[in-house]
PDB file of N, CA and C in Angstrom:
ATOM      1  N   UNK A   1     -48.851   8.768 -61.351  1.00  0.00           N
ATOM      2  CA  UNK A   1     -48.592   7.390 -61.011  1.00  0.00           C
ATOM      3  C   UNK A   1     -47.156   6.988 -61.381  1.00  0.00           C
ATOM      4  N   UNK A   2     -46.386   7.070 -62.211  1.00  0.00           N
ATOM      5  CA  UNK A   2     -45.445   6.913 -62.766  1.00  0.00           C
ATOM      6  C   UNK A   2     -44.424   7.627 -61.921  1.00  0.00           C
ATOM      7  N   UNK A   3     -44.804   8.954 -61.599  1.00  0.00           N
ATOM      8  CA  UNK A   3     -43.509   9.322 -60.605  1.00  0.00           C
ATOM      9  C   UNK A   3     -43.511   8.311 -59.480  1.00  0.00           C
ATOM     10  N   UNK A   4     -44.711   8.040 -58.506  1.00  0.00           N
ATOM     11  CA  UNK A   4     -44.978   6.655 -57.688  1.00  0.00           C
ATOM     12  C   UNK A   4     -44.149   5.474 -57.862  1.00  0.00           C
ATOM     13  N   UNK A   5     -44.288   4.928 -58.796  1.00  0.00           N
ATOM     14  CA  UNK A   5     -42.844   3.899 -58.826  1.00  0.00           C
ATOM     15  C   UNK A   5     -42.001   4.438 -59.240  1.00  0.00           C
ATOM     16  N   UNK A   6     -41.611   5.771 -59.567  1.00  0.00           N
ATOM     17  CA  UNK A   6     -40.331   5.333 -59.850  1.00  0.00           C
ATOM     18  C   UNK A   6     -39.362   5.470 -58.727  1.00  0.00           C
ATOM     19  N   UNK A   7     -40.238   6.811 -57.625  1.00  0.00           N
ATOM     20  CA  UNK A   7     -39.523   6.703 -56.392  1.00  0.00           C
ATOM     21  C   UNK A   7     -39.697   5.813 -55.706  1.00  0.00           C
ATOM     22  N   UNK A   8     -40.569   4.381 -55.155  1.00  0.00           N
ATOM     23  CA  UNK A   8     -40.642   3.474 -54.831  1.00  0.00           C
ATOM     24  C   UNK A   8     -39.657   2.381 -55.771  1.00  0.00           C
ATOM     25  N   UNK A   9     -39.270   2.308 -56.658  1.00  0.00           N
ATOM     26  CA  UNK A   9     -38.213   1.567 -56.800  1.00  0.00           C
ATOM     27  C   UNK A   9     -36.861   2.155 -56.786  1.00  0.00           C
ATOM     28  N   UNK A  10     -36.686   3.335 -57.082  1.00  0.00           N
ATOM     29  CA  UNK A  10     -35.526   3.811 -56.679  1.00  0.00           C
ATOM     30  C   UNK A  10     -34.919   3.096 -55.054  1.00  0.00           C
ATOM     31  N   UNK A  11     -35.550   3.339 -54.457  1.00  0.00           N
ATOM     32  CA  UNK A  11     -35.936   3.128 -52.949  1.00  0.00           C
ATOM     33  C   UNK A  11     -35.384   1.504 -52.542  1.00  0.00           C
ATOM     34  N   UNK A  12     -35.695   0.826 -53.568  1.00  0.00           N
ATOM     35  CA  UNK A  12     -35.344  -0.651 -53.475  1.00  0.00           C
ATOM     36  C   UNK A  12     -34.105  -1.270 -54.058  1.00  0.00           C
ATOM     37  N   UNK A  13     -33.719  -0.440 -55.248  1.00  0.00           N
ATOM     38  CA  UNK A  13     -32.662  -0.784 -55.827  1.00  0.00           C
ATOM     39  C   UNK A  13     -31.544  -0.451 -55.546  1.00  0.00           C
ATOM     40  N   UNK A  14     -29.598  -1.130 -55.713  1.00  0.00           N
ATOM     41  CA  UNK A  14     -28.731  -0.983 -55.825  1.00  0.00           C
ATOM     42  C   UNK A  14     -27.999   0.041 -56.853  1.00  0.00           C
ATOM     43  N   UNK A  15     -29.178   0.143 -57.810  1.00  0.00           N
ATOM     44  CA  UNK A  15     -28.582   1.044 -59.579  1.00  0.00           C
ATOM     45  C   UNK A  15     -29.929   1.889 -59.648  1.00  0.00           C
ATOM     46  N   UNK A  16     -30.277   2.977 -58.838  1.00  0.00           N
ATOM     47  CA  UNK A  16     -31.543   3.698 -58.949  1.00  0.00           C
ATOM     48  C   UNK A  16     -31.546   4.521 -60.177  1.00  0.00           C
ATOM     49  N   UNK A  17     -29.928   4.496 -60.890  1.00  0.00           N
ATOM     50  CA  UNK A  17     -29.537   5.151 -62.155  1.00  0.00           C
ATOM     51  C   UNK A  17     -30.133   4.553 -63.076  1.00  0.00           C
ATOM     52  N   UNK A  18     -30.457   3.058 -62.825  1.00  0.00           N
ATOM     53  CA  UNK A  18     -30.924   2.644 -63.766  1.00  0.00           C
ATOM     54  C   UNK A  18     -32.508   1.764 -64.091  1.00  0.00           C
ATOM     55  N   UNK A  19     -32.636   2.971 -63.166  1.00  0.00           N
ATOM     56  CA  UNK A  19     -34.806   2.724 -62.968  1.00  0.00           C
ATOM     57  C   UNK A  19     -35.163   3.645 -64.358  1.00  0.00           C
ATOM     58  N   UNK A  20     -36.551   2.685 -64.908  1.00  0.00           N
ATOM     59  CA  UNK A  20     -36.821   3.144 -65.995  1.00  0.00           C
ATOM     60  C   UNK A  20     -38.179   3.036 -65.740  1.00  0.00           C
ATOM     61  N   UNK A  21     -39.107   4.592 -65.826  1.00  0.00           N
ATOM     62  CA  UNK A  21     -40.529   4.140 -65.944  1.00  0.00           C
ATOM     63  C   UNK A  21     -40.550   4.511 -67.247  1.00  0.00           C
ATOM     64  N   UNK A  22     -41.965   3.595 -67.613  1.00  0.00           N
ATOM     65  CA  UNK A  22     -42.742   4.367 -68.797  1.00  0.00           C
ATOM     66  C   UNK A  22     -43.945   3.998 -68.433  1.00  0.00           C
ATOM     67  N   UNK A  23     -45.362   4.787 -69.236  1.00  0.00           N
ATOM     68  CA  UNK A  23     -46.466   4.911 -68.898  1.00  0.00           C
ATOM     69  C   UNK A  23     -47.018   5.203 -70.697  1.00  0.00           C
ATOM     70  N   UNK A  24     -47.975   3.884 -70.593  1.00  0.00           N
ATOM     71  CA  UNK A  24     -48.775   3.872 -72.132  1.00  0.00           C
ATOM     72  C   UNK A  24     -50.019   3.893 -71.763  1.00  0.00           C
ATOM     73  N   UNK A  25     -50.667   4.535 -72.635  1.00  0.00           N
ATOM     74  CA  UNK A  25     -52.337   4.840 -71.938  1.00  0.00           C
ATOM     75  C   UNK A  25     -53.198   4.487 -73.492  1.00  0.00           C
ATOM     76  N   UNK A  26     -54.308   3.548 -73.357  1.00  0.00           N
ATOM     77  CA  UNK A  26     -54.999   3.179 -74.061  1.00  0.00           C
ATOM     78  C   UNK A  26     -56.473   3.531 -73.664  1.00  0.00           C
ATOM     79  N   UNK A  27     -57.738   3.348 -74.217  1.00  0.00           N
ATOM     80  CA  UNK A  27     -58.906   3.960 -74.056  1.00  0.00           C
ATOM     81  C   UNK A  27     -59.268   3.170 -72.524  1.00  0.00           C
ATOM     82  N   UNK A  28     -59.019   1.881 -72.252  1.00  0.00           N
ATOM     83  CA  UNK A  28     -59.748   1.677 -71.303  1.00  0.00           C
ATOM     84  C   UNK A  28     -58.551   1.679 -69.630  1.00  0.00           C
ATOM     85  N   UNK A  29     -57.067   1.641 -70.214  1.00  0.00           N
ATOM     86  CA  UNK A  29     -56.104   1.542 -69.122  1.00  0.00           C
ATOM     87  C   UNK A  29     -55.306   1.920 -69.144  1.00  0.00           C
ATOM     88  N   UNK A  30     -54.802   2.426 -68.417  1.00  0.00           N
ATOM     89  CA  UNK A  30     -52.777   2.565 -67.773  1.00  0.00           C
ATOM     90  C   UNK A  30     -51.792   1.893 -67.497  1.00  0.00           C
ATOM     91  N   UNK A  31     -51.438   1.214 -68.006  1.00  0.00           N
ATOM     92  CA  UNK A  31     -49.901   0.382 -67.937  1.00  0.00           C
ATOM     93  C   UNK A  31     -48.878   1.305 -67.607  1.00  0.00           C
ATOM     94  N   UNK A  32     -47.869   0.835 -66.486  1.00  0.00           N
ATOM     95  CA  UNK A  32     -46.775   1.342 -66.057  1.00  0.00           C
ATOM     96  C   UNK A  32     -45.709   0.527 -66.094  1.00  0.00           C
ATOM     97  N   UNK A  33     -44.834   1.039 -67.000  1.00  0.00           N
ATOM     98  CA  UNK A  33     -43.588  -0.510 -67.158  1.00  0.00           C
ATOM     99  C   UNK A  33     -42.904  -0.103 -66.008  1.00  0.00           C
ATOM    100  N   UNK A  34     -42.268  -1.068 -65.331  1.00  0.00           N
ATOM    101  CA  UNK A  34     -40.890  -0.803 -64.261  1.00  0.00           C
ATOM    102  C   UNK A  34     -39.698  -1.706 -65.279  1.00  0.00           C
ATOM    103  N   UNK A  35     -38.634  -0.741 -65.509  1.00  0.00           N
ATOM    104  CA  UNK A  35     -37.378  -0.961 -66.104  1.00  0.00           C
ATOM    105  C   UNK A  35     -36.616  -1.188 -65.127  1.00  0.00           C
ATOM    106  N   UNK A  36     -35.596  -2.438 -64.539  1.00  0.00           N
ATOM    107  CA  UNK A  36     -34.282  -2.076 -63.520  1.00  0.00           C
ATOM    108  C   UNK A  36     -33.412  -3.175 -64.156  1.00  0.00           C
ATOM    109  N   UNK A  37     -32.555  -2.515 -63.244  1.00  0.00           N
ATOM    110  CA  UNK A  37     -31.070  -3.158 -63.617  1.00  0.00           C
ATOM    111  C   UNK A  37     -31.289  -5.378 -63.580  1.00  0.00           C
ATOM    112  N   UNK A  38     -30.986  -6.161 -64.263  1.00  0.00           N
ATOM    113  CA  UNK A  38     -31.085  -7.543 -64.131  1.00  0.00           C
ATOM    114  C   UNK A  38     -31.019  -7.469 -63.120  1.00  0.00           C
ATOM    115  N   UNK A  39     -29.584  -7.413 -62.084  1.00  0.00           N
ATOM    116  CA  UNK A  39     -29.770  -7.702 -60.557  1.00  0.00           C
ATOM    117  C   UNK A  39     -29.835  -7.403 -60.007  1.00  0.00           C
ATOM    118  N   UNK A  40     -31.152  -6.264 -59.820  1.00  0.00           N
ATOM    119  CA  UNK A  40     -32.207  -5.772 -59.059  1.00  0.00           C
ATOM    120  C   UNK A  40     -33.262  -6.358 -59.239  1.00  0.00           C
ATOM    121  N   UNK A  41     -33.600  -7.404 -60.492  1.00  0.00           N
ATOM    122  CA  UNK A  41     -34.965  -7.683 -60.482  1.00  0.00           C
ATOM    123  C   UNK A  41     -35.742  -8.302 -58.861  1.00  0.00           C
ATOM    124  N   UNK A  42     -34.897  -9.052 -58.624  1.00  0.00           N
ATOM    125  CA  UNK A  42     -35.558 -10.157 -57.352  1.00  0.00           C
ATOM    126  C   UNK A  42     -35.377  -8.904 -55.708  1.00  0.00           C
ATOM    127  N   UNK A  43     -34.634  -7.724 -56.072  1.00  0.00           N
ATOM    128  CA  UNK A  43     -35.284  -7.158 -55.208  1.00  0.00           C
ATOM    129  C   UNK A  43     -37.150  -5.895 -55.300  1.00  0.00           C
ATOM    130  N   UNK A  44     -36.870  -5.649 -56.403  1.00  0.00           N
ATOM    131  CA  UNK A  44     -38.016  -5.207 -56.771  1.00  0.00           C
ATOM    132  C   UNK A  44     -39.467  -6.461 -56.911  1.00  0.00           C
ATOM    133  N   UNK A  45     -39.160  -7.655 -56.961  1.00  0.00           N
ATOM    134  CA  UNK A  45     -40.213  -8.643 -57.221  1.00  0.00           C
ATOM    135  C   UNK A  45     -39.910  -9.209 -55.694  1.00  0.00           C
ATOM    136  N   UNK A  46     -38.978  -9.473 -55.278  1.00  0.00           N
ATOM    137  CA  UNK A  46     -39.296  -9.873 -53.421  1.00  0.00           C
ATOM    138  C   UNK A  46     -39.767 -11.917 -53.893  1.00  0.00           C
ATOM    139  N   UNK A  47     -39.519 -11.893 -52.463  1.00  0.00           N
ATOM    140  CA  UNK A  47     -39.832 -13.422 -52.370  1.00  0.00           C
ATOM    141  C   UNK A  47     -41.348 -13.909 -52.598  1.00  0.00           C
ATOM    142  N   UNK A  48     -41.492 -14.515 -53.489  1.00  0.00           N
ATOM    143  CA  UNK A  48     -43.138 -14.967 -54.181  1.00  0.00           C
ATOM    144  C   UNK A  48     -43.581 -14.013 -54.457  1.00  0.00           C
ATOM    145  N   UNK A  49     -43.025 -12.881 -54.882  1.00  0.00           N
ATOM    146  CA  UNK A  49     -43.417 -11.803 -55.448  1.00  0.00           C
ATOM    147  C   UNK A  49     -44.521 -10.512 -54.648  1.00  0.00           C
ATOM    148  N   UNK A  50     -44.102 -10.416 -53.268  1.00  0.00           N
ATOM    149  CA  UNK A  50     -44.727 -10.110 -52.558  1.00  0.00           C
ATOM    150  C   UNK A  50     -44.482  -8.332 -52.377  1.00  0.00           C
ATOM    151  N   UNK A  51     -42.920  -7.795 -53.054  1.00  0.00           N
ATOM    152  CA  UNK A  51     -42.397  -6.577 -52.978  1.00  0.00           C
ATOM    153  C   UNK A  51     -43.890  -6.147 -53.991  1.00  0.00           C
ATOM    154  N   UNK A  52     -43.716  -6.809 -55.277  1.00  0.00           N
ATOM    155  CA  UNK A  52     -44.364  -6.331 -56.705  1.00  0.00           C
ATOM    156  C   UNK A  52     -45.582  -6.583 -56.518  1.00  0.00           C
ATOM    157  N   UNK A  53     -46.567  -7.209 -55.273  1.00  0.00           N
ATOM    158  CA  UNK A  53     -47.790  -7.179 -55.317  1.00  0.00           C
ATOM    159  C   UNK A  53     -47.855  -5.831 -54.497  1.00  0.00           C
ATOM    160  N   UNK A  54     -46.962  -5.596 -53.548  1.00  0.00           N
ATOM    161  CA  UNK A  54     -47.342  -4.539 -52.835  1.00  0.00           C
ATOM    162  C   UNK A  54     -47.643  -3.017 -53.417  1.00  0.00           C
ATOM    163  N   UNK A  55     -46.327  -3.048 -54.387  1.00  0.00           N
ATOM    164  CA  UNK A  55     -46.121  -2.014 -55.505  1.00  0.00           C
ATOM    165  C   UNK A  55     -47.355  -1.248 -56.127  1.00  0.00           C
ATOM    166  N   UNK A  56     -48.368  -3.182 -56.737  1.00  0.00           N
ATOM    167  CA  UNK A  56     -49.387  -2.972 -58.032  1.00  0.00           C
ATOM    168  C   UNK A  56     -50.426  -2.333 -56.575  1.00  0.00           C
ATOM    169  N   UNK A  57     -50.311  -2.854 -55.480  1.00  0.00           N
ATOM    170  CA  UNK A  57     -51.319  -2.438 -54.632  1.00  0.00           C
ATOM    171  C   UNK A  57     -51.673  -0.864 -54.194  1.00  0.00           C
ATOM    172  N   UNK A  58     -50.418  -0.148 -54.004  1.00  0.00           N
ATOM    173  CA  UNK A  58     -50.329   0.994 -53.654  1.00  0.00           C
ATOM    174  C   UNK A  58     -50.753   1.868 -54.983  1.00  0.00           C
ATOM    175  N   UNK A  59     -50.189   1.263 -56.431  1.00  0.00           N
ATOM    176  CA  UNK A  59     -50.552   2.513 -57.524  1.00  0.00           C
ATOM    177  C   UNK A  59     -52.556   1.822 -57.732  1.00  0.00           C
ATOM    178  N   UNK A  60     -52.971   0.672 -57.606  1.00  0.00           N
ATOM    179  CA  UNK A  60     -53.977   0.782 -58.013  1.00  0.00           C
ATOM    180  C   UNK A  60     -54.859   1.755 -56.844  1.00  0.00           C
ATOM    181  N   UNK A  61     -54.460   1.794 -55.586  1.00  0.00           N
ATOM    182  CA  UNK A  61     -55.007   2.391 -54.713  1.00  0.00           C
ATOM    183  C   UNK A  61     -54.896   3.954 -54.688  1.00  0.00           C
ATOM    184  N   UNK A  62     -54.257   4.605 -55.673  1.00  0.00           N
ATOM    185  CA  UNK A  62     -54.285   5.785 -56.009  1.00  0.00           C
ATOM    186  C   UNK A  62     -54.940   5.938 -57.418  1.00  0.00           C
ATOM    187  N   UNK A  63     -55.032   4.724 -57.975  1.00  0.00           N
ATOM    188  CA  UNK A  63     -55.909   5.386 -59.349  1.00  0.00           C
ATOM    189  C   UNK A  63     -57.109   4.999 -58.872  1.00  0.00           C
ATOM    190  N   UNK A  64     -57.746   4.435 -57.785  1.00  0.00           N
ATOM    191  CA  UNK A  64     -58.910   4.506 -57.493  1.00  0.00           C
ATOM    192  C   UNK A  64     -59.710   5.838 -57.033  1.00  0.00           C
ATOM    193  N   UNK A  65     -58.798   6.501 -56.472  1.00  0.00           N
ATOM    194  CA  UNK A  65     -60.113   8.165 -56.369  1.00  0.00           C
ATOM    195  C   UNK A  65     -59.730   8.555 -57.770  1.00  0.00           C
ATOM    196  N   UNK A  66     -58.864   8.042 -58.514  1.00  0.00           N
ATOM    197  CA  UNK A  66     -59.424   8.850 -60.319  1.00  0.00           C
ATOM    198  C   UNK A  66     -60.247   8.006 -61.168  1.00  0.00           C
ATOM    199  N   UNK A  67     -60.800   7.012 -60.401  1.00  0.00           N
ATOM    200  CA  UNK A  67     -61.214   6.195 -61.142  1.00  0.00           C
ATOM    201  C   UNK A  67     -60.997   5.592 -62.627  1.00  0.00           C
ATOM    202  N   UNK A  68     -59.692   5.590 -63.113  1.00  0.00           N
ATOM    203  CA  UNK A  68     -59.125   5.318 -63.930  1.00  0.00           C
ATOM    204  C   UNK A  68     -58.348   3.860 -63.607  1.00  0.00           C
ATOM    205  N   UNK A  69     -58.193   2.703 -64.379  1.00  0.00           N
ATOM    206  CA  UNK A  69     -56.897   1.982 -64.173  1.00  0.00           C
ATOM    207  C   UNK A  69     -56.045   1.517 -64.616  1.00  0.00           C
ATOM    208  N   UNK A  70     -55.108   1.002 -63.575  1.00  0.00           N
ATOM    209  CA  UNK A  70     -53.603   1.240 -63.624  1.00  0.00           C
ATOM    210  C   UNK A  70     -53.023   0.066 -63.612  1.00  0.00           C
ATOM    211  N   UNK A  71     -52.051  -0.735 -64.460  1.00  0.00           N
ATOM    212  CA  UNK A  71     -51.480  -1.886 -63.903  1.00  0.00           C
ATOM    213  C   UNK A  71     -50.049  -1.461 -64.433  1.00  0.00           C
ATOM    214  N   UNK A  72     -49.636  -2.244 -63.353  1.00  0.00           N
ATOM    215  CA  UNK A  72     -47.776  -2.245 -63.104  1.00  0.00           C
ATOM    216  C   UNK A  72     -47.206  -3.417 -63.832  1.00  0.00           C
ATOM    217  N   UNK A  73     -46.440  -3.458 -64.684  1.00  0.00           N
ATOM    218  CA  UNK A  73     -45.756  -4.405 -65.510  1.00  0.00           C
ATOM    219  C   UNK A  73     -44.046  -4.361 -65.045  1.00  0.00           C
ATOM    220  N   UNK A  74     -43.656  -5.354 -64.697  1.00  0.00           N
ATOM    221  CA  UNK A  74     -42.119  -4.936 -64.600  1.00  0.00           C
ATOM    222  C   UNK A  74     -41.651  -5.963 -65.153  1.00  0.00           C
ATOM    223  N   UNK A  75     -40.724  -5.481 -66.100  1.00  0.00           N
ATOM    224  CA  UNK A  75     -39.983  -5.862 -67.078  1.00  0.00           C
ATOM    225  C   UNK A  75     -38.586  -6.196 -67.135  1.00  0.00           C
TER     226      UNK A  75
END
């Protein structure tokens, strides 16, 4: 999952140098931070936040055949 955004935000950003995933795993979930550059945020979050729903949409839709889950935090 984590490789998943990070090439999906690479993809969006101006500073792909400065995409940062991380991935913390606790007993019941997966958190995925998205790290980017300040002014990249509003392209990675999109207007009403519609880039970053799409984002959380695509990784939860892959942790669904592992039945594990996943949420996207961007930071």
């Amino acid at each position: 999952m984590k490789e998943l955004v990070e090439v999906i935000a690479k993809a969006l950003v101006d500073h792909p140098d400065e995409v940062v995933v991380t991935e913390k795993e606790d007993s019941r979930r997966t958190v995925i931070e998205l790290h980017v550059a300040q002014e990249d945020m509003g392209k990675v979050i999109g207007k009403q936040g519609r880039i970053a729903k799409a984002i959380r949409t695509v990784v939860k839709a892959c942790a669904n055949g592992d039945n594990s889950r996943v949420d996207v935090d961007i930071v």
